[in-house]
Each structure stands twice: as structure tokens, then as C-alpha cells.
C-alpha atoms as a PDB file:
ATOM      1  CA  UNK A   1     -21.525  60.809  36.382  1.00  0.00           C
ATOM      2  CA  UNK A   2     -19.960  64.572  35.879  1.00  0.00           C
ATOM      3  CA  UNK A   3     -17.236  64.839  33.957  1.00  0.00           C
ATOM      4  CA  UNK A   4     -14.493  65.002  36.332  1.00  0.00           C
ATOM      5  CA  UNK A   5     -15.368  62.158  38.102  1.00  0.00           C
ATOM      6  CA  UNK A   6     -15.603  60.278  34.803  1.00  0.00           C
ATOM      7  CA  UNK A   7     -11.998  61.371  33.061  1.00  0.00           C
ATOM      8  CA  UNK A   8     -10.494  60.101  36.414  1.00  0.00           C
ATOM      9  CA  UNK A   9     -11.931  56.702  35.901  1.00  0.00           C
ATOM     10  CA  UNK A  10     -10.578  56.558  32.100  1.00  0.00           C
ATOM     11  CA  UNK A  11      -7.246  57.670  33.497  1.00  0.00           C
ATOM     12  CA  UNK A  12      -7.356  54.632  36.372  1.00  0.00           C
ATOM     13  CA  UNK A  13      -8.598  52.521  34.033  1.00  0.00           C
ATOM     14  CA  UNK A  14      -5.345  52.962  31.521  1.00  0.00           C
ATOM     15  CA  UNK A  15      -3.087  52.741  34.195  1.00  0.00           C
ATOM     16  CA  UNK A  16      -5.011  49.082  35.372  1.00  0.00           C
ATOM     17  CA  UNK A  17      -4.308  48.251  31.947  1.00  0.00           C
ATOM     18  CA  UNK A  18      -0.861  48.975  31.666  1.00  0.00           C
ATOM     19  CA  UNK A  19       0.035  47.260  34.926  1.00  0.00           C
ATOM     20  CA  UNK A  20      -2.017  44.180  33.442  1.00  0.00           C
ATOM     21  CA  UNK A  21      -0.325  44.322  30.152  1.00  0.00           C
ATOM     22  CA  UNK A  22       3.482  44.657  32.602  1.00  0.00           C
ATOM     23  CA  UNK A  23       1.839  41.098  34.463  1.00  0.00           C
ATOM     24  CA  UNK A  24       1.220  39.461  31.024  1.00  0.00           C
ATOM     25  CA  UNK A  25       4.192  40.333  29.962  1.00  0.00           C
ATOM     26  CA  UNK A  26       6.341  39.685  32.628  1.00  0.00           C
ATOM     27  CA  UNK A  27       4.753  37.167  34.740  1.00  0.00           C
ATOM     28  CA  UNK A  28       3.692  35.166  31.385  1.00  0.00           C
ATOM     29  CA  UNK A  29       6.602  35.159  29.001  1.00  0.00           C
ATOM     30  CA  UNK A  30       9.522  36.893  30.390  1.00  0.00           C
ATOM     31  CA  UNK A  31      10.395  35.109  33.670  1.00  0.00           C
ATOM     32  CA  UNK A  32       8.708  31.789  32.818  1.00  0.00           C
ATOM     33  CA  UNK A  33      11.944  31.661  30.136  1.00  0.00           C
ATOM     34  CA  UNK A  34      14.323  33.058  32.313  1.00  0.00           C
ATOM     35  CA  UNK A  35      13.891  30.409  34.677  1.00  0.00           C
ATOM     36  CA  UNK A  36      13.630  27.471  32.083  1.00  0.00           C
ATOM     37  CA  UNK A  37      16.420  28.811  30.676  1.00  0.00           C
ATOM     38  CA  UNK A  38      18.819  30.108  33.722  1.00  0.00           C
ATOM     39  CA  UNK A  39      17.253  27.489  36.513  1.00  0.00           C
ATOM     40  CA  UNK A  40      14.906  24.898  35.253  1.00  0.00           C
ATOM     41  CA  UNK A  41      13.061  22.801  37.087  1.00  0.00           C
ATOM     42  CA  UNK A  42      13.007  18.869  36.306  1.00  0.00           C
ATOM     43  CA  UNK A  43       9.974  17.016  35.449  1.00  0.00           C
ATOM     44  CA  UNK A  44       8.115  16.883  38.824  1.00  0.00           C
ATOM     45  CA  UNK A  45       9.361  13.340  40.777  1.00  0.00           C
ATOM     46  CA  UNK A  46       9.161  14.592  44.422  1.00  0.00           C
ATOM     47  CA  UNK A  47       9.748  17.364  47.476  1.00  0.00           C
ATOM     48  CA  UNK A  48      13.812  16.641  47.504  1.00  0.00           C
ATOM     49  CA  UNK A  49      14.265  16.588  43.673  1.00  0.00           C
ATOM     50  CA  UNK A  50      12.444  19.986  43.491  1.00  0.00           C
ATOM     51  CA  UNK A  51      14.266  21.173  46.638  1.00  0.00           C
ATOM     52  CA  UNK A  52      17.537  20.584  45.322  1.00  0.00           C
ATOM     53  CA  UNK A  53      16.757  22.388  41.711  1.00  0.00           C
ATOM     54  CA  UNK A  54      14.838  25.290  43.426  1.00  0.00           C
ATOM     55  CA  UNK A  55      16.505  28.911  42.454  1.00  0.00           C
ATOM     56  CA  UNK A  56      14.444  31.969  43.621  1.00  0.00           C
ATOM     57  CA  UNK A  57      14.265  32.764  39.742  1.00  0.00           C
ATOM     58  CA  UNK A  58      11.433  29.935  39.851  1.00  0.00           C
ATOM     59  CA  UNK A  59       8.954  32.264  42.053  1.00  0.00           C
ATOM     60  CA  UNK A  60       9.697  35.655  39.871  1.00  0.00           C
ATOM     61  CA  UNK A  61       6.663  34.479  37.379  1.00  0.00           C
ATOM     62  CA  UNK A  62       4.260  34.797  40.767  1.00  0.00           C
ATOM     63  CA  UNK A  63       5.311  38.253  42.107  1.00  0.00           C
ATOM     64  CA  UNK A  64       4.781  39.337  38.690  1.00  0.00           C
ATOM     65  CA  UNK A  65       1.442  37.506  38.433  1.00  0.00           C
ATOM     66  CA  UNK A  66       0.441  39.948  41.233  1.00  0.00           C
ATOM     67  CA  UNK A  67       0.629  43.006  38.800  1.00  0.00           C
ATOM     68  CA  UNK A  68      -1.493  40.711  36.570  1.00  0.00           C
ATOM     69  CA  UNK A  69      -4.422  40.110  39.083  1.00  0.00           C
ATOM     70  CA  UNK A  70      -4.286  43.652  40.385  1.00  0.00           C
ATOM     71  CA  UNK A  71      -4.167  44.853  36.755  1.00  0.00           C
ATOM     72  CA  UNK A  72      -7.305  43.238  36.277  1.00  0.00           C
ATOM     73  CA  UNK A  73      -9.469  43.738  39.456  1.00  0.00           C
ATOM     74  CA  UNK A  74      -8.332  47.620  38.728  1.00  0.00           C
ATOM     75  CA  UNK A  75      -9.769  47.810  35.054  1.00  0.00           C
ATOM     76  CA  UNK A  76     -13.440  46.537  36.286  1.00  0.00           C
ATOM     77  CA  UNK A  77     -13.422  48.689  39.148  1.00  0.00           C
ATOM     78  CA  UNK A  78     -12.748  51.781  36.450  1.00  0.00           C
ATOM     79  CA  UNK A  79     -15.476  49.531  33.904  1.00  0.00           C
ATOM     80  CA  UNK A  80     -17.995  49.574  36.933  1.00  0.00           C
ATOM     81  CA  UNK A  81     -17.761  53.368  36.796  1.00  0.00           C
ATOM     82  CA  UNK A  82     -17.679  54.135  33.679  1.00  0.00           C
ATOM     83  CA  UNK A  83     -20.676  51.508  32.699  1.00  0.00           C
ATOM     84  CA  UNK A  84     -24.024  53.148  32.153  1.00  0.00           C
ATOM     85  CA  UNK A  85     -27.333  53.251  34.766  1.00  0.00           C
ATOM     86  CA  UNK A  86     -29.222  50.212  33.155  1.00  0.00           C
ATOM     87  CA  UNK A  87     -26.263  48.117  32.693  1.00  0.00           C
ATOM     88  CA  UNK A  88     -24.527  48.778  36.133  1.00  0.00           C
ATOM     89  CA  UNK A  89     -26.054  46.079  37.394  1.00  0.00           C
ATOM     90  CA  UNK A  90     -23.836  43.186  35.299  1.00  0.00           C
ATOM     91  CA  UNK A  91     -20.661  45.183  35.907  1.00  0.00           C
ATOM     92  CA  UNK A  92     -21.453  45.489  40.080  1.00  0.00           C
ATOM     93  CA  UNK A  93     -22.172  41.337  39.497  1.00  0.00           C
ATOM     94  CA  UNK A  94     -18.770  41.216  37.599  1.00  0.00           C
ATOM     95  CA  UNK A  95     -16.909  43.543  39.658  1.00  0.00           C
ATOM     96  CA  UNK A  96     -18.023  41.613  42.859  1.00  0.00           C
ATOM     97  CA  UNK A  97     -17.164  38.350  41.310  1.00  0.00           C
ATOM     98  CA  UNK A  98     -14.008  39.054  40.353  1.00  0.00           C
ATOM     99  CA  UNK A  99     -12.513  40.561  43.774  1.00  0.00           C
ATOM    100  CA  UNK A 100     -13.749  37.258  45.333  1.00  0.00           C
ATOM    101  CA  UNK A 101     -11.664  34.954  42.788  1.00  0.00           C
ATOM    102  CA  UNK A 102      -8.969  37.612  42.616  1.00  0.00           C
ATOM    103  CA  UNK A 103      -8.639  36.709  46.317  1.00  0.00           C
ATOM    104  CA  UNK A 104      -8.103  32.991  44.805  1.00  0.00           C
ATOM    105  CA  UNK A 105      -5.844  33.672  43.228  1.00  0.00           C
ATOM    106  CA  UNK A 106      -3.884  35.753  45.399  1.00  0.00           C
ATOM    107  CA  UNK A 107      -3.901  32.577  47.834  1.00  0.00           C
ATOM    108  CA  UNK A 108      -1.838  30.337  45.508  1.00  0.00           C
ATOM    109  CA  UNK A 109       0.706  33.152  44.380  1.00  0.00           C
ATOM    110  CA  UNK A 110       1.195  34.287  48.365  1.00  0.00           C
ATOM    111  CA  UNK A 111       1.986  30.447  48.607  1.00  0.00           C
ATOM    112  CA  UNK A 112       3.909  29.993  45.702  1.00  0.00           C
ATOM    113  CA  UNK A 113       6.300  33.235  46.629  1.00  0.00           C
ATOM    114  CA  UNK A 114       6.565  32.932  50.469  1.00  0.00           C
ATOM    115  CA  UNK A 115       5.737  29.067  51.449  1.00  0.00           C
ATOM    116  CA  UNK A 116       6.741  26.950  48.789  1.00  0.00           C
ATOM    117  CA  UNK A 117      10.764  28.675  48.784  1.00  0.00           C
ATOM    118  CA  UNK A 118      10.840  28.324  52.637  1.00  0.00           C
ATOM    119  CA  UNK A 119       9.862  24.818  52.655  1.00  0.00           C
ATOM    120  CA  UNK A 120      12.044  24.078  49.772  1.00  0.00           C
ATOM    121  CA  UNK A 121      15.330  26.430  51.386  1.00  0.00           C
ATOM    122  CA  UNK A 122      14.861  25.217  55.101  1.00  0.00           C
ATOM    123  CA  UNK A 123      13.609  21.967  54.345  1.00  0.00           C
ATOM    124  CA  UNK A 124      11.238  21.261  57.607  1.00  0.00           C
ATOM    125  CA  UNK A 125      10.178  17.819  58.157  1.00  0.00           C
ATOM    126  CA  UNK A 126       7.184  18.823  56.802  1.00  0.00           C
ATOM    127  CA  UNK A 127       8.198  18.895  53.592  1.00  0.00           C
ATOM    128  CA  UNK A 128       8.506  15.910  52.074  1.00  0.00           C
ATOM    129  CA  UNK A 129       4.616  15.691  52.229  1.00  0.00           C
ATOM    130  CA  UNK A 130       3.174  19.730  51.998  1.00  0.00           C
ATOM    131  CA  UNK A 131       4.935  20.912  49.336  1.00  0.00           C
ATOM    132  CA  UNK A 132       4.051  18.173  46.612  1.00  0.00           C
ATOM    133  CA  UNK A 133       0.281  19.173  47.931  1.00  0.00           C
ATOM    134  CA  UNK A 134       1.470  23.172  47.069  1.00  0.00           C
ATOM    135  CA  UNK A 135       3.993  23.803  44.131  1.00  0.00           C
ATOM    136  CA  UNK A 136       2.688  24.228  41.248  1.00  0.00           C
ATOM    137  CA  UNK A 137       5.780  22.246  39.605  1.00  0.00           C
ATOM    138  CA  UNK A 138       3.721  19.371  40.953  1.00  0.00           C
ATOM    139  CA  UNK A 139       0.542  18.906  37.658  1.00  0.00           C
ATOM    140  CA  UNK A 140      -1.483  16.890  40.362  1.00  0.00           C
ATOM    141  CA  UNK A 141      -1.098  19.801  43.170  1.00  0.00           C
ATOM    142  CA  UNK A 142      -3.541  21.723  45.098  1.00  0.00           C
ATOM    143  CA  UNK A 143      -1.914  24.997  43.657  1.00  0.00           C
ATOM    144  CA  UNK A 144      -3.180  24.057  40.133  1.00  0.00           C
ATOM    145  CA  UNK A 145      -6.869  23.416  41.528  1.00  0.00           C
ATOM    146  CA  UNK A 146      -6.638  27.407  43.061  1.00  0.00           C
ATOM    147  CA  UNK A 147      -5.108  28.549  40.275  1.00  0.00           C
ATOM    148  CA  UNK A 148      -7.547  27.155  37.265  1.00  0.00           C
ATOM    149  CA  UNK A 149     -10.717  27.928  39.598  1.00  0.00           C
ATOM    150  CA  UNK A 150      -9.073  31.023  40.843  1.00  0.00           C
ATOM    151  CA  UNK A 151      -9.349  32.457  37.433  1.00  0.00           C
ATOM    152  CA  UNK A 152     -12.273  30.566  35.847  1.00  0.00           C
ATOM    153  CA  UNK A 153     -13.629  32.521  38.605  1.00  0.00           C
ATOM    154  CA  UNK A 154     -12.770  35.783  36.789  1.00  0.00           C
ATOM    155  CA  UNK A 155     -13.744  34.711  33.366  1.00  0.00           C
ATOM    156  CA  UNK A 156     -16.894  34.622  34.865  1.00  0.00           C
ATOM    157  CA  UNK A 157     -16.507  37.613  35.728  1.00  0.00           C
ATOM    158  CA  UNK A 158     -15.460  38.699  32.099  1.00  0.00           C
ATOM    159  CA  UNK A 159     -18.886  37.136  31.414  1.00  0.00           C
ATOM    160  CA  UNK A 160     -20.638  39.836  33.055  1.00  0.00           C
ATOM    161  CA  UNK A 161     -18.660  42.852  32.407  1.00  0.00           C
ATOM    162  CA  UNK A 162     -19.066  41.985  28.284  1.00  0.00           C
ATOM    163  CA  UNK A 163     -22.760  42.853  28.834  1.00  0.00           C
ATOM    164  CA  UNK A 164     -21.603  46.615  30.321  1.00  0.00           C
ATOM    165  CA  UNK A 165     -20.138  47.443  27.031  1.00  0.00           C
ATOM    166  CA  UNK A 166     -21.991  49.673  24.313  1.00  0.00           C
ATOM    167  CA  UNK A 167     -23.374  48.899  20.540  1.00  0.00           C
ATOM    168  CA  UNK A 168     -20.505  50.730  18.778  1.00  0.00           C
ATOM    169  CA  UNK A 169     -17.874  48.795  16.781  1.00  0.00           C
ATOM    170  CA  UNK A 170     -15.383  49.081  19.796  1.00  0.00           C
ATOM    171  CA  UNK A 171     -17.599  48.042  22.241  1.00  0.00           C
ATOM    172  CA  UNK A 172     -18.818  44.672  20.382  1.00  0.00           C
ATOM    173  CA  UNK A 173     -15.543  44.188  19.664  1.00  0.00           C
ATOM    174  CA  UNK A 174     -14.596  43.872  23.086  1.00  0.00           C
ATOM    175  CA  UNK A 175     -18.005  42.184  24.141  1.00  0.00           C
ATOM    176  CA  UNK A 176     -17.006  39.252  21.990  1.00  0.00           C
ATOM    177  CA  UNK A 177     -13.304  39.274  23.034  1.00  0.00           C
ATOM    178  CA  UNK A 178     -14.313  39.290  27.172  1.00  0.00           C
ATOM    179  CA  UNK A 179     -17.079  36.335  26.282  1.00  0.00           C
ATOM    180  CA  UNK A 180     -14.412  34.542  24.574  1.00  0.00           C
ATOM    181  CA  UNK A 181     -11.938  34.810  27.339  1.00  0.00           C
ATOM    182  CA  UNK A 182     -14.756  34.462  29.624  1.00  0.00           C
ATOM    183  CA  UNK A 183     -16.068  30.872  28.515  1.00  0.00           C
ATOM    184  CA  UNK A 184     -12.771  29.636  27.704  1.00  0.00           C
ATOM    185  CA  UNK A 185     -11.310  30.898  31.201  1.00  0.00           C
ATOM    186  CA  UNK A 186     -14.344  28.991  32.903  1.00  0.00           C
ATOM    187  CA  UNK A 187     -13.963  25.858  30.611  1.00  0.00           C
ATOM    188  CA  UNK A 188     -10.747  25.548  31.554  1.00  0.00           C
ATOM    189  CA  UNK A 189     -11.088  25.329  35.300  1.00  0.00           C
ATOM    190  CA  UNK A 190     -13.927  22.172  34.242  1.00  0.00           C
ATOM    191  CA  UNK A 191     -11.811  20.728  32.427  1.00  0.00           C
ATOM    192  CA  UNK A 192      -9.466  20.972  35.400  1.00  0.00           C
ATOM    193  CA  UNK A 193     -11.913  19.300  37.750  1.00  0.00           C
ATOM    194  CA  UNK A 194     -11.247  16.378  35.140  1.00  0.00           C
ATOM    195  CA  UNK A 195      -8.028  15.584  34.730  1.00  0.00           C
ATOM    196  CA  UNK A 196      -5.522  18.079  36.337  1.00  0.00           C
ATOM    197  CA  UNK A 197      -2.281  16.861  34.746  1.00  0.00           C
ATOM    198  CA  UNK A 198      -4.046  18.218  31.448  1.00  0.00           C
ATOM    199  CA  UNK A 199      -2.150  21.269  31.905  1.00  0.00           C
ATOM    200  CA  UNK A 200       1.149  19.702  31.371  1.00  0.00           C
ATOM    201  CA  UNK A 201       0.230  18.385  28.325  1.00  0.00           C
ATOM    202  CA  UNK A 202       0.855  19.964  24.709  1.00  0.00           C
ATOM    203  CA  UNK A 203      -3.354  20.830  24.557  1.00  0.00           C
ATOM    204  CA  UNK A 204      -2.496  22.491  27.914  1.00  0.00           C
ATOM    205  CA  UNK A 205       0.444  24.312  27.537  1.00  0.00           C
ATOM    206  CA  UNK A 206      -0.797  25.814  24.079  1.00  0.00           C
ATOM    207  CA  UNK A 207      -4.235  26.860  25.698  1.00  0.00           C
ATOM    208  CA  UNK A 208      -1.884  28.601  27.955  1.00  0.00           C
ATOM    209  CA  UNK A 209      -0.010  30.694  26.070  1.00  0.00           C
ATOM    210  CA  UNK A 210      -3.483  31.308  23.703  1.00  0.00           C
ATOM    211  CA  UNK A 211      -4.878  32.525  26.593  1.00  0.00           C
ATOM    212  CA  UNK A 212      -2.063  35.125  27.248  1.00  0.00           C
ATOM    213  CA  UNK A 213      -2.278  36.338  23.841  1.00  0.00           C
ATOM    214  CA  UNK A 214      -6.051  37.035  24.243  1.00  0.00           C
ATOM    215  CA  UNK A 215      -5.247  38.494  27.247  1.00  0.00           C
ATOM    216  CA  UNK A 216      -2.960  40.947  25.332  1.00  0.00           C
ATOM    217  CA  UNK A 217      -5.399  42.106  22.608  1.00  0.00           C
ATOM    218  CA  UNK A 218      -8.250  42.655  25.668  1.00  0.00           C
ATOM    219  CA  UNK A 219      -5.631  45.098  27.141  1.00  0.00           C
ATOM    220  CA  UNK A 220      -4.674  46.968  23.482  1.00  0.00           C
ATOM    221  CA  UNK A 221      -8.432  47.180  22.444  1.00  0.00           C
ATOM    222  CA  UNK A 222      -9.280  48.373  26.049  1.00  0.00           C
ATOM    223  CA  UNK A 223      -6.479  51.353  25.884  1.00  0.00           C
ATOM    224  CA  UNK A 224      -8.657  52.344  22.430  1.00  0.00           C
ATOM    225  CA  UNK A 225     -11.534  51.771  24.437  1.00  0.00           C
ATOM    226  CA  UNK A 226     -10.211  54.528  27.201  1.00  0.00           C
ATOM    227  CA  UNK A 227      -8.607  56.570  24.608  1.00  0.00           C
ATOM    228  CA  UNK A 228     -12.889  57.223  22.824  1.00  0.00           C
ATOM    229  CA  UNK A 229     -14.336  57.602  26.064  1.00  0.00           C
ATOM    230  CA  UNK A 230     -11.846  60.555  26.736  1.00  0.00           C
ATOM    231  CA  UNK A 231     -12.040  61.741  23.446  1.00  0.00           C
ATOM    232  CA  UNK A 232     -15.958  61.884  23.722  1.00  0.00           C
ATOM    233  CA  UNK A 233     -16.975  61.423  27.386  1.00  0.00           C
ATOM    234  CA  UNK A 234     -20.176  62.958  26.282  1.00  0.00           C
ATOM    235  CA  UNK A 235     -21.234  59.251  24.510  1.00  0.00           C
ATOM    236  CA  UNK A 236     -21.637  56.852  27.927  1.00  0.00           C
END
């Protein structure tokens, strides 16, 4: 890869990051407590109780989850590129896993930000038997099963991509973060396949926000990641 060609991938590659860190962020901590705090949603019973406690606050979390998604399908397009000859072809493998569970992904939040407030606003007879199926304020839904596969899906992907990474401190570093987020990411979506109220639960809910804090360090170690390459492009 010239040079040119190679300093525009770092650059794309810090700006994937940065809108991932903005989705982590955002769609993670910020809005999930603005809406438990401003417009809560009860304990799931049925359709009309989450109907009548639905504010558009609620879907916020999703339309940020967007930025995370995108953030993340960016940075392995800009890790494809910058990965070396004998190892492109684990990041092509991750890459190309990862845009197909991105699309996952993309499913539920499309759902969760476009059907799930029209059935709950217009209430269509409909309702009171698709959206327990769709909203993810529902732990037994078919939302959660597209969600936890959607991104075990791209943990497998992190699998892959770890193996791109170079022998230098930074790059085993971040080797050993993406298999960690990789194997837990896919775990999860087993466990899922299990028992899908285990989300709900205190084990759940703390893997959650674990998993957002990895998810955080990835991103800071990958802008030091970007930040060598530029400062000597002539090492990949």
C-alpha cells in the first residue's frame, strides 16, 4: 500500500472510532438514564401497559446505537486496509462477517426506532400481539434474540480481526482485548439461546455495562493504535 493511500485509512479509521466511542457513549449510558430517569418504562406486563408509558425518549438509545454499529463496521473496513499481505486474509473473513451481523443488528434498531413507536402511538389492532414479539422492553422478545446474535455475530468478527494485528506491545495488547470482547460477545448470544430473560437479571445487566466499558478501552487503545501507524507508516 503507498503511503497516501495508507494515511487516509489511519485518518478513516480515527474518525470510525470516534463515532463508535459517540455510540458507546451516547447510545450506552447517556440516553439509557435519561429515559429511566425522565420516562421510564415499567417492568414489562403487556402491549397497553408499555403503550401507555411509551415517550419517544425510550427509542433515543437506538438512533444512537446506529453511530455505534457504523462506528464499528467503519474501523474494520480501515483495519482491512491497513492489515498486512499474509494476514489480509482473517481481516477480509472479519470484515465480511461483521457487515453481515451489522445488518442484524441494524434490523432490530430500524424496528425499535420506526415500528415499535408507531405501533405503540397509533395503537393498530395489531398490537396487542406484534409488539410484545418486537420491543425490546419485552426480556422474552424477538428483538433480544437479533440483538444478542446480531452482535455475537460481530465478536466473531473481533475474533478474526485480533489475528490482523502485529507482535509489538500495542498490537498484543489489542489482540487480547478484541479476543476478549470477541468470546465474551459470542458467549453471550449462547447463553441467550438459553434462557433469554437472563439479560434482565443482575448477571445480565452487569455483563452489559462490562461489555461497554471494554468497548471503551478497544476504542482508546485503537486511537494509539492509529496515532503509531501515522507516526511510522513505514512499520505495517
Amino acid at each position: 500500500m503507498n503511503k497516501e493511500l495508507r494515511m487516509q485509512a489511519i485518518r478513516f479509521g480515527r474518525f470510525a472510532v470516534y463515532m463508535n466511542i459517540s455510540g458507546v457513549i451516547f447510545s450506552g449510558l447517556v440516553f439509557p438514564l435519561l429515559a429511566l430517569w425522565l420516562h421510564p418504562q415499567p417492568a414489562w406486563r403487556d402491549a397497553a401497559l408499555f403503550a401507555e408509558s411509551f415517550h419517544p425518549l425510550q427509542t433515543a438509545t437506538f438512533f444512537l446505537g446506529f453511530f455505534l454499529v457504523i462506528g464499528s463496521l467503519l474501523t474494520f473496513i480501515s483495519l482491512y486496509f491497513l492489515s498486512s499481505s499474509e494476514k489480509k486474509i482473517y481481516a477480509l473473513s472479519g470484515l465480511i462477517i461483521n457487515t453481515v451481523f451489522t445488518a442484524v443488528v441494524f434490523i432490530n434498531y430500524i424496528i425499535q426506532t420506526t415500528y415499535i413507536p408507531y405501533l405503540a402511538t397509533h395503537y393498530p389492532p395489531e398490537t396487542a400481539t406484534i409488539l410484545p414479539a418486537f420491543t425490546m422492553a419485552n426480556p422474552g422478545s424477538f428483538a433480544w434474540a437479533l440483538e444478542m446474535y446480531g452482535w455475537g455475530g460481530i465478536g466473531l468478527s473481533f475474533i478474526l480481526m485480533a489475528f490482523t494485528f502485529d507482535k509489538s506491545r500495542m498490537g498484543t495488547l489489542l489482540k487480547a482485548l478484541f479476543l476478549i470482547n470477541g468470546c465474551c460477545s459470542v458467549a453471550s448470544a449462547l447463553i441467550t439461546s438459553f434462557d433469554m430473560t437472563w439479560l434482565f437479571t443482575s448477571a445480565g445487566l452487569s455483563a452489559l455495562v462490562i461489555w461497554n466499558l471494554l468497548v471503551l478501552i478497544i476504542d482508546i487503545f485503537l486511537l494509539r493504535w492509529f496515532a503509531l501507524q501515522q507516526a511510522h507508516p513505514e512499520t505495517a
